[in-house]
Protein backbone atom coordinates (compact mmCIF):
# COMPACT_ATOMS: atom_id res chain seq x y z
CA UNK A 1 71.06 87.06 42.62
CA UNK A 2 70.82 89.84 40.12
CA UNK A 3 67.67 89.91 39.83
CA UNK A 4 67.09 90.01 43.80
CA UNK A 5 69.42 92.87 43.62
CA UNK A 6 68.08 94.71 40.79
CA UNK A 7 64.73 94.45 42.27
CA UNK A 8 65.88 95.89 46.10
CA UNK A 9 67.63 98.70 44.84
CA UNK A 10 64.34 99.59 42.33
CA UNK A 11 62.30 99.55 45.70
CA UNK A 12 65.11 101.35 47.61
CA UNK A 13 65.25 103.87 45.11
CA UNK A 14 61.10 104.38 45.01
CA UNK A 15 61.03 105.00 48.67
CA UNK A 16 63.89 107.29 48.30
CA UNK A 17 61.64 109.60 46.09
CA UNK A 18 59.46 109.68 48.73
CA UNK A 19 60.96 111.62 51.66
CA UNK A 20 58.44 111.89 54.16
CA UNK A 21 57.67 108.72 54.42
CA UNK A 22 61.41 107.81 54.63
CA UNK A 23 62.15 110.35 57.60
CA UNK A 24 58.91 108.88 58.88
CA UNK A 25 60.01 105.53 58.96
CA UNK A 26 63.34 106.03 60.09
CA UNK A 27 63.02 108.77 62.20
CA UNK A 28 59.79 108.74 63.76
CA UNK A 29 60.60 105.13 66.22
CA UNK A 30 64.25 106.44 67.46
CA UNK A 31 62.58 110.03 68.38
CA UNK A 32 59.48 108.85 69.83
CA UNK A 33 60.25 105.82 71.77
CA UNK A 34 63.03 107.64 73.99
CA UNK A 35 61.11 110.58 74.63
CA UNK A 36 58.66 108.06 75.82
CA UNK A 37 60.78 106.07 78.07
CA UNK A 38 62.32 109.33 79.61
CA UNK A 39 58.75 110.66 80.15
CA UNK A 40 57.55 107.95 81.82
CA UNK A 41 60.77 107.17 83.78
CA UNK A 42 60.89 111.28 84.67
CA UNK A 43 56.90 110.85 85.92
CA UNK A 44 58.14 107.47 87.97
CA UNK A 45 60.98 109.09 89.50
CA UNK A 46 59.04 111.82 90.68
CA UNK A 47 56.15 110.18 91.86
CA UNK A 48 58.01 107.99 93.86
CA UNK A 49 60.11 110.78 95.38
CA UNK A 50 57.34 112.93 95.84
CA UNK A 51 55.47 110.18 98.10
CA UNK A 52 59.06 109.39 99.73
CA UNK A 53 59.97 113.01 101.07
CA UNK A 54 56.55 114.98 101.53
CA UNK A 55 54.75 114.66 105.15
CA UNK A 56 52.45 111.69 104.77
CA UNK A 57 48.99 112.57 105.83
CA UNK A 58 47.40 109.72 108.20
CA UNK A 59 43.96 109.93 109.97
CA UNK A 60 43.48 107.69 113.38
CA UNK A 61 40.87 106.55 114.61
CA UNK A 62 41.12 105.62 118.28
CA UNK A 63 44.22 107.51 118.73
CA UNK A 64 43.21 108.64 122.47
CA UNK A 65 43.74 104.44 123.17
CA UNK A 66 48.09 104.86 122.05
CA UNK A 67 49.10 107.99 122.35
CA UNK A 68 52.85 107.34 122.89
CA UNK A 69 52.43 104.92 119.45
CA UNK A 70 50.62 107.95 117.58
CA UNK A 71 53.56 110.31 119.18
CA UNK A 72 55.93 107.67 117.56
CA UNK A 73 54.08 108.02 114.22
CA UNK A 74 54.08 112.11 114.22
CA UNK A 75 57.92 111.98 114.84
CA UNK A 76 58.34 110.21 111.43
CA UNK A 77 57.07 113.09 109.17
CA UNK A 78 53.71 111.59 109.30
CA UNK A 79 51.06 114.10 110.01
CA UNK A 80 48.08 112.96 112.47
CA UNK A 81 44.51 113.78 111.29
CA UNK A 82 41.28 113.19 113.14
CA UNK A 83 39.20 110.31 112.42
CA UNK A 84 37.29 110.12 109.65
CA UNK A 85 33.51 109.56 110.04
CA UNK A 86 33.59 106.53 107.39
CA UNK A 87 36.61 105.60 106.68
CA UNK A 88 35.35 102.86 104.38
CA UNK A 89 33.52 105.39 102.39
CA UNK A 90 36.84 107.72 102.04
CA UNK A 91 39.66 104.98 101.04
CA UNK A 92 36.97 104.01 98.43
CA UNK A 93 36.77 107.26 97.29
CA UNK A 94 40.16 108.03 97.75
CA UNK A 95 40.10 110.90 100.23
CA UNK A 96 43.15 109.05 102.07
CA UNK A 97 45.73 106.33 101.36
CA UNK A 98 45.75 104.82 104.13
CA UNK A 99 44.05 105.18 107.40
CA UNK A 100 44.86 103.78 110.62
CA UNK A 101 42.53 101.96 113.49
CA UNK A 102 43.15 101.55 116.93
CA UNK A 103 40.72 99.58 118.81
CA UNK A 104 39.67 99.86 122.30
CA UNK A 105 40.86 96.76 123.55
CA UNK A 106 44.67 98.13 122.82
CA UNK A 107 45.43 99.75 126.58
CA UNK A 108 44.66 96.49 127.92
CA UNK A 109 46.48 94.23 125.73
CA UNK A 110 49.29 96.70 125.44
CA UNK A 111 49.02 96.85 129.69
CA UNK A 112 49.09 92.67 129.87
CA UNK A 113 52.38 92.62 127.63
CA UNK A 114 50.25 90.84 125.03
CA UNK A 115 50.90 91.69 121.11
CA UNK A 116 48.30 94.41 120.98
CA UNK A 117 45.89 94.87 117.98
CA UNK A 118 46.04 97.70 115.18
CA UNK A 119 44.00 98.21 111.74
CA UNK A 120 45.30 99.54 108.49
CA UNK A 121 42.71 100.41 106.02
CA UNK A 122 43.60 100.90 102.65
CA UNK A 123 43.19 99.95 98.86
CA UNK A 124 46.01 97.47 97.60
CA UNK A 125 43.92 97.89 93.80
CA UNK A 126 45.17 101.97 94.42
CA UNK A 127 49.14 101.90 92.70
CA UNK A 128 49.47 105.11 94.96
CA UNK A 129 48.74 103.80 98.09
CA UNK A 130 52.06 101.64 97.73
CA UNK A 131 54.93 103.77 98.98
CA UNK A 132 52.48 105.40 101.50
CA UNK A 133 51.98 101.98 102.83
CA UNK A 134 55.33 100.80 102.90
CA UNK A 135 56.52 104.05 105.14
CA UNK A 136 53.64 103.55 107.30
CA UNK A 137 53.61 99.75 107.94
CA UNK A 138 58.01 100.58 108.33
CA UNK A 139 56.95 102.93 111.04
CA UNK A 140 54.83 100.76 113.12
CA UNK A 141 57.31 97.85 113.13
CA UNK A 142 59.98 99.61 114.23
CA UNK A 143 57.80 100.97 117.08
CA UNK A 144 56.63 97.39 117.72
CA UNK A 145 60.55 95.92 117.81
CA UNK A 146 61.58 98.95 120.14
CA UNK A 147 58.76 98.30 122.47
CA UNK A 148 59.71 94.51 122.45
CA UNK A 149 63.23 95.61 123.00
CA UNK A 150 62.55 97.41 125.80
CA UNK A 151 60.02 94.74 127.82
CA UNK A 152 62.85 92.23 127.32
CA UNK A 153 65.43 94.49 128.72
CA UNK A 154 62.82 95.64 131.52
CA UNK A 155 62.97 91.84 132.63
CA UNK A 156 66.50 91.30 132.63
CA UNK A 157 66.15 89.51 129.24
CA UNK A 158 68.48 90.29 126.14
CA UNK A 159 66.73 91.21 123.16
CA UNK A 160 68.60 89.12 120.81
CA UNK A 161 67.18 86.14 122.42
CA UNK A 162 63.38 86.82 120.56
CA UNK A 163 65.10 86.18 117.35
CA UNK A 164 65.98 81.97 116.72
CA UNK A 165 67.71 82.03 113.80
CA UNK A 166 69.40 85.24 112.24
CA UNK A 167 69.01 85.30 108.32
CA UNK A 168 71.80 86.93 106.49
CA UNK A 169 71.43 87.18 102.79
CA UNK A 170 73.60 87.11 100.06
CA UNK A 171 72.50 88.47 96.68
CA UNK A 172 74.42 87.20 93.43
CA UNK A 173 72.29 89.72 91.11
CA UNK A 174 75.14 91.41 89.05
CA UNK A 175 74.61 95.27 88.80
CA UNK A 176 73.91 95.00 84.89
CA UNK A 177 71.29 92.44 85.79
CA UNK A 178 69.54 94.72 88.41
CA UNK A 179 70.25 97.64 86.02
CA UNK A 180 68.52 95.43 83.44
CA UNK A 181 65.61 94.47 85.23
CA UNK A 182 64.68 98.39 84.43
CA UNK A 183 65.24 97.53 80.97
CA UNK A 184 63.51 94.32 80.92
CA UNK A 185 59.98 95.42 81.55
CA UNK A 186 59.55 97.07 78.73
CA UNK A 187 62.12 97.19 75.96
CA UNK A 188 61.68 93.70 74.64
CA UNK A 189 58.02 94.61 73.39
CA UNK A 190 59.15 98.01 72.23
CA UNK A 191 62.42 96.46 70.05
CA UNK A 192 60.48 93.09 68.93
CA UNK A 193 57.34 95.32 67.33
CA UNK A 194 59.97 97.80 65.70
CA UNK A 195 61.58 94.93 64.10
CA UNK A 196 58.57 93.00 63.21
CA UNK A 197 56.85 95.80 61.43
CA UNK A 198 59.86 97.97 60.09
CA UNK A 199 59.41 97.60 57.10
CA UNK A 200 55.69 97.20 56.70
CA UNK A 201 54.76 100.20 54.63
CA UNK A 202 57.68 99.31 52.12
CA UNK A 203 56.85 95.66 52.14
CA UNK A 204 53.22 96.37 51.39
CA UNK A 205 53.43 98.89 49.07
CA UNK A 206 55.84 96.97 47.17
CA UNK A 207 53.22 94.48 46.56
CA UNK A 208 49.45 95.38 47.37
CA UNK A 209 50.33 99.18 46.39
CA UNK A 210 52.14 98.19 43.25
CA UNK A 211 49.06 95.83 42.34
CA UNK A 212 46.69 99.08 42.92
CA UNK A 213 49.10 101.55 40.48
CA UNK A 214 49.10 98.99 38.11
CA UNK A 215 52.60 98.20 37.81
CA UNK A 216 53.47 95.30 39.29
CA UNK A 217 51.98 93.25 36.08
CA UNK A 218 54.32 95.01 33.93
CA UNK A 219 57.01 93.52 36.13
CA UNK A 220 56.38 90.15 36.80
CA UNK A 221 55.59 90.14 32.46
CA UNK A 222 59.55 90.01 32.18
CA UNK A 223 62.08 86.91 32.22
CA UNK A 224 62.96 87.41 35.98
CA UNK A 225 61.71 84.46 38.22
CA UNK A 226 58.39 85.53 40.22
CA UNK A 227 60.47 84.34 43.10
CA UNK A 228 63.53 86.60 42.38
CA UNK A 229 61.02 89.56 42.12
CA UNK A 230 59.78 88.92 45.50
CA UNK A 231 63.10 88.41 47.37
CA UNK A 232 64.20 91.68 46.16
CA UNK A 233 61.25 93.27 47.53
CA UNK A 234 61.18 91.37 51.04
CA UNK A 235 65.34 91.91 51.00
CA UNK A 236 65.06 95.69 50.63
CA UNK A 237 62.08 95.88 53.18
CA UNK A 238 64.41 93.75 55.37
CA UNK A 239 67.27 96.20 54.92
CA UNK A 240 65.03 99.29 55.63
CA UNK A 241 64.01 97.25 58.72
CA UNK A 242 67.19 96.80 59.56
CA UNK A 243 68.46 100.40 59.46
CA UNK A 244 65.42 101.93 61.21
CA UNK A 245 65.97 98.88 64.11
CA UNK A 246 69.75 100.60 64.01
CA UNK A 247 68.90 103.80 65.02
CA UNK A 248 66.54 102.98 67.54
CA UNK A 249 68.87 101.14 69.17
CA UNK A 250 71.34 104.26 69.03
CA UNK A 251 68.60 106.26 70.25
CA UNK A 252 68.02 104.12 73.38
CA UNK A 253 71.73 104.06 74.13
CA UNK A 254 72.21 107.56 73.93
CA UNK A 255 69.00 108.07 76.17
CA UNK A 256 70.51 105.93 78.96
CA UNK A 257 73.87 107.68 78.54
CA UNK A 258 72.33 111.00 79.37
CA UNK A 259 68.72 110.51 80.47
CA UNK A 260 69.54 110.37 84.13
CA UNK A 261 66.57 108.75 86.35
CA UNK A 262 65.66 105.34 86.56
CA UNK A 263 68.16 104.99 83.80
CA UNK A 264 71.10 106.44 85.42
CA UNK A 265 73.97 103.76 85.59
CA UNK A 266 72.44 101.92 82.50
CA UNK A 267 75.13 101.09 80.11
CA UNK A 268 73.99 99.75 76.43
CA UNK A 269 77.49 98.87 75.34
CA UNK A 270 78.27 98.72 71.63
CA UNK A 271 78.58 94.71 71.48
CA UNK A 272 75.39 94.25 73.27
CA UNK A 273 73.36 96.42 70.23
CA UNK A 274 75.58 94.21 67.77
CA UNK A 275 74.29 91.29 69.35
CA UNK A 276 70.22 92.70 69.90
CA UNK A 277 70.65 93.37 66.07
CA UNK A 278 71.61 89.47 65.48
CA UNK A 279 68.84 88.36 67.99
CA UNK A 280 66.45 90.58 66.04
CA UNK A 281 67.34 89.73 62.20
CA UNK A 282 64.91 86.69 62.35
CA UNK A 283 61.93 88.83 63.46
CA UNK A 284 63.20 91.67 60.79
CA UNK A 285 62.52 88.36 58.16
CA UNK A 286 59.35 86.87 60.03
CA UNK A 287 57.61 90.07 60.43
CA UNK A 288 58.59 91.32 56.19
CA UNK A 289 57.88 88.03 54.69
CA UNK A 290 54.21 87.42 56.39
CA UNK A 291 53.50 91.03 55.59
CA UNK A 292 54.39 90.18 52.05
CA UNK A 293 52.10 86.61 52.36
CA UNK A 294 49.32 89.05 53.40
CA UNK A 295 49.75 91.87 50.94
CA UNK A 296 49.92 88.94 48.08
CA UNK A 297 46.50 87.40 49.32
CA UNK A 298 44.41 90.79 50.01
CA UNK A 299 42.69 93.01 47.18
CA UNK A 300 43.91 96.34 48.58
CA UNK A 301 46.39 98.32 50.87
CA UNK A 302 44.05 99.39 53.09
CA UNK A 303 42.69 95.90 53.19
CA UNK A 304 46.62 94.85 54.10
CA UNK A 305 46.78 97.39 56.65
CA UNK A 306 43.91 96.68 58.35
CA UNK A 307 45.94 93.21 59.45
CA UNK A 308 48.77 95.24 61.34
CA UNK A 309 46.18 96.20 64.46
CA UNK A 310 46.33 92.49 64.89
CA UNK A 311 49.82 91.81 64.18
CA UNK A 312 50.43 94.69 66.68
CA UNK A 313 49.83 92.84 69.92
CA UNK A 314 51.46 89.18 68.59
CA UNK A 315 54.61 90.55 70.38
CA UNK A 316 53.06 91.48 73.33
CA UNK A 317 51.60 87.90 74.03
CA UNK A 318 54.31 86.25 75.75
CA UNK A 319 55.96 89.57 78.00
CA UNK A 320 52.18 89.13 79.09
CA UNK A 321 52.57 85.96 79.56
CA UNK A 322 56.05 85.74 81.63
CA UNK A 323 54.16 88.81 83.92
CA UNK A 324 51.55 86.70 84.88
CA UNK A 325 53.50 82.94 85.25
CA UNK A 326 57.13 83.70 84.80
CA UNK A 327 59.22 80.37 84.29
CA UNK A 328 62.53 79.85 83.94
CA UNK A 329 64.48 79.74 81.11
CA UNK A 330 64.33 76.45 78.95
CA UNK A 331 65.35 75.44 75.19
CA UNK A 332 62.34 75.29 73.85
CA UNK A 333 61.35 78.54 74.71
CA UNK A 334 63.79 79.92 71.59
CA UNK A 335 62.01 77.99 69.38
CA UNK A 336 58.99 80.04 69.68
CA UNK A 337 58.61 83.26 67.58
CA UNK A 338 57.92 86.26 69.87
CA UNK A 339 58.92 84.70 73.58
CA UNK A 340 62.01 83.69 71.66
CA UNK A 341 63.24 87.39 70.69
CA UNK A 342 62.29 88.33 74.21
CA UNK A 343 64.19 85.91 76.32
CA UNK A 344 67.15 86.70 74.23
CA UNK A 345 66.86 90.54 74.40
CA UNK A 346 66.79 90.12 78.59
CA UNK A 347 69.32 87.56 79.00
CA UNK A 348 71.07 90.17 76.83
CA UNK A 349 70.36 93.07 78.92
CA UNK A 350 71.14 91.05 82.05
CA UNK A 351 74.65 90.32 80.84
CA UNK A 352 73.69 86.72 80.82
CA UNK A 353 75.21 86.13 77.05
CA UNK A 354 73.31 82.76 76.22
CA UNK A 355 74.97 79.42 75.22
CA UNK A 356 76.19 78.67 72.06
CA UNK A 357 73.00 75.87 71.96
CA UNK A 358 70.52 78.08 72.77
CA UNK A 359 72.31 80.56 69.85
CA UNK A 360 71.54 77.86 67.07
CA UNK A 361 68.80 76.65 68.53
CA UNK A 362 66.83 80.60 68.14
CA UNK A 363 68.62 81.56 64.88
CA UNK A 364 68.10 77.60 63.43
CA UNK A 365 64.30 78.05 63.99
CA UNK A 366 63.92 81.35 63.44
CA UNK A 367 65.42 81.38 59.96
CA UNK A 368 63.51 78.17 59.02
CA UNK A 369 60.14 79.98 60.39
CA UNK A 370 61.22 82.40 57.62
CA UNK A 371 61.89 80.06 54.83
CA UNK A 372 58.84 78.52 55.28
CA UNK A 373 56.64 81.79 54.77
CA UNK A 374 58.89 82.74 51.89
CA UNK A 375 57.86 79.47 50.31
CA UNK A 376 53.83 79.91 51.13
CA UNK A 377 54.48 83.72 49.70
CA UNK A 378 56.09 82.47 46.82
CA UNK A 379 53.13 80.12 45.71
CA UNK A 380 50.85 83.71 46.27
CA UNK A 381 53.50 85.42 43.71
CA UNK A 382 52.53 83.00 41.09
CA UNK A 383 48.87 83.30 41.12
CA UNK A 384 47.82 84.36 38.24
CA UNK A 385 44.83 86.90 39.68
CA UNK A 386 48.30 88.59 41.84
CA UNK A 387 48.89 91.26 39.09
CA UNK A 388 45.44 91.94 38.37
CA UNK A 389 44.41 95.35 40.36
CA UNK A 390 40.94 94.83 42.33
């Protein structure tokens, strides 16, 4: 254990020497990732405000054949434009949202009591035609159930006699899990890459860089173990990791304190980051120790670096994957590296704390995941060609 500990606080104390790249690496992630969120939360917010409050601009076609429907519409700060002469032509190319068709068959069906026919034409591929829809598609049902309303009543018929069954609803969504649904879509990714590659540059220039400035041969030449030698250097990388993981946490708590938005209400509280820190100190060890099995097999830094691009979008794989088929939660699913850390991190942020299985189960594998790269890494430390520079 000396030696481990002889050998972290010789790479701590390099790094310290070099104080860009330490405010770099522990500044750069806590400053840029919350100026991200609260940009893109700001821009959400008001978009969706924007296309909420402002007068909604709605050609009609046909509007001659309803005119107390398009009245309806005009009343709901909806503004009525003429038709369009292809309206086809100017959804495509995205002249209007949405634009609305009333055929000429509508008088008569509307005259014979019959559900009468209506056309919205629009572009569900078009994220901004969304809320537009929504207000206008809210509009025209609530003008179809007051006209029903009112033919029922006409008849001597009480409305609540179209409706069978009455569905009442009862949702058991706590507010931090609605709160954390916010979260959910994106901070898993953003705290599972942190982690994994915190403490690349220190891991890789502890090896590959040190192989390149000739002095890593002078230091595996002395008594201590090859194996010692490379703990210390994946144990200080995993304590730089570690600290820079810290204060992006911090960072994000401090932005939902005070960021306002989509992340007013949000409260990170100080034993959830305790426990993200524990989900996340297996994927602090996975991502430092393959980093160190790749800097130990490649001639160069560069070479080394070149790797992280693909290592990059590893954690993105499986919020991909839960987007596209989301399943529910099951044991084996913390037994895989990457979907793992991010079912944790949301049951987390849900305030669903998970089982005291499911605990073991993640930190069991995740630590064993570890071992086992420490033990292919540690077969690359003794190779004899390792100290040799390229």
């Amino acid at each position: 254990m000396n030696i481990v500990y002889a050998v972290m606080r010789k790479e701590l104390l390099d790094l310290s020497r070099d104080r860009r790249t330490v405010l770099l690496g522990l500044l750069l992630m806590p400053l840029l990732l919350p100026a991200m969120l609260l940009g893109v939360g700001s821009l959400a917010e008001k978009r969706a405000t924007t296309q909420l409050e402002k007068t909604l601009q709605l050609p009609v076609i046909g509007a001659e054949h309803a005119p107390n429907l398009v009245a309806f519409v005009a009343m709901q700060n909806i503004e009525i434009l003429p038709a369009p002469k292809d309206a086809d032509a100017d959804i495509r190319e995205q002249n209007y949202d949405i634009i609305l068709r009333i055929p000429d068959t509508y008088p008569e069906q509307w005259r014979s009591s019959a559900a009468a026919d209506i056309e919205l034409i629009y572009d569900s591929t078009r994220r901004d035609t969304e809320i537009p829809l929504r207000r206008v598609q809210g509009t025209l049902e609530a003008y179809s159930a007051t006209a029903g309303k009112l033919r029922l009543l006409s008849r001597g018929v009480s409305p609540s006699l179209d409706a069978a069954v009455r569905v009442n609803s009862r949702d058991l969504a706590t507010p931090e899990a609605k709160r954390g649904q916010v979260l959910a879509a994106m901070l898993p990714y953003l705290l599972i890459l942190s982690a994994f590659l915190g403490g690349a540059y220190l891991v890789i220039d502890a090896t590959a860089g040190e192989r390149e400035r000739q002095s890593l041969e002078p230091l595996l030449a002395t008594p201590a173990s090859r194996e010692g030698v490379m703990s210390g250097k994946i144990l200080a990388a995993c304590v730089f990791g570690m600290v820079s993981l810290l204060l992006i946490l911090l960072s994000f708590k401090a932005t939902f304190a005070f960021g306002g938005g989509i992340f007013r209400g949000i409260d990170v509280s100080w034993l959830v980051i305790a426990k993200l820190l524990v989900v996340l100190v297996p994927m602090v060890l996975l991502g430092t120790v393959l980093l160190t099995l790749i800097a130990a097999s490649v001639k160069s830094v560069k070479e080394a670096q070149s790797y992280m691009s693909i290592l990059m979008f590893l954690p993105i794989i499986p919020t991909i994957a839960l987007m596209v088929s989301p399943v529910k939660d099951q044991l084996w699913m913390f037994m895989v590296p990457f979907l793992a850390q991010n079912q944790m991190i949301v049951r987390l942020l849900r305030s669903e704390p998970p089982s005291a299985l499911e605990w073991s189960t993640y930190l069991g594998v995740g630590i064993a995941i570890g071992a086992l790269l420490w033990l292919i890494a540690s077969r690359m430390y003794h190779r004899e060609k390792l100290a040799i520079s390229a």
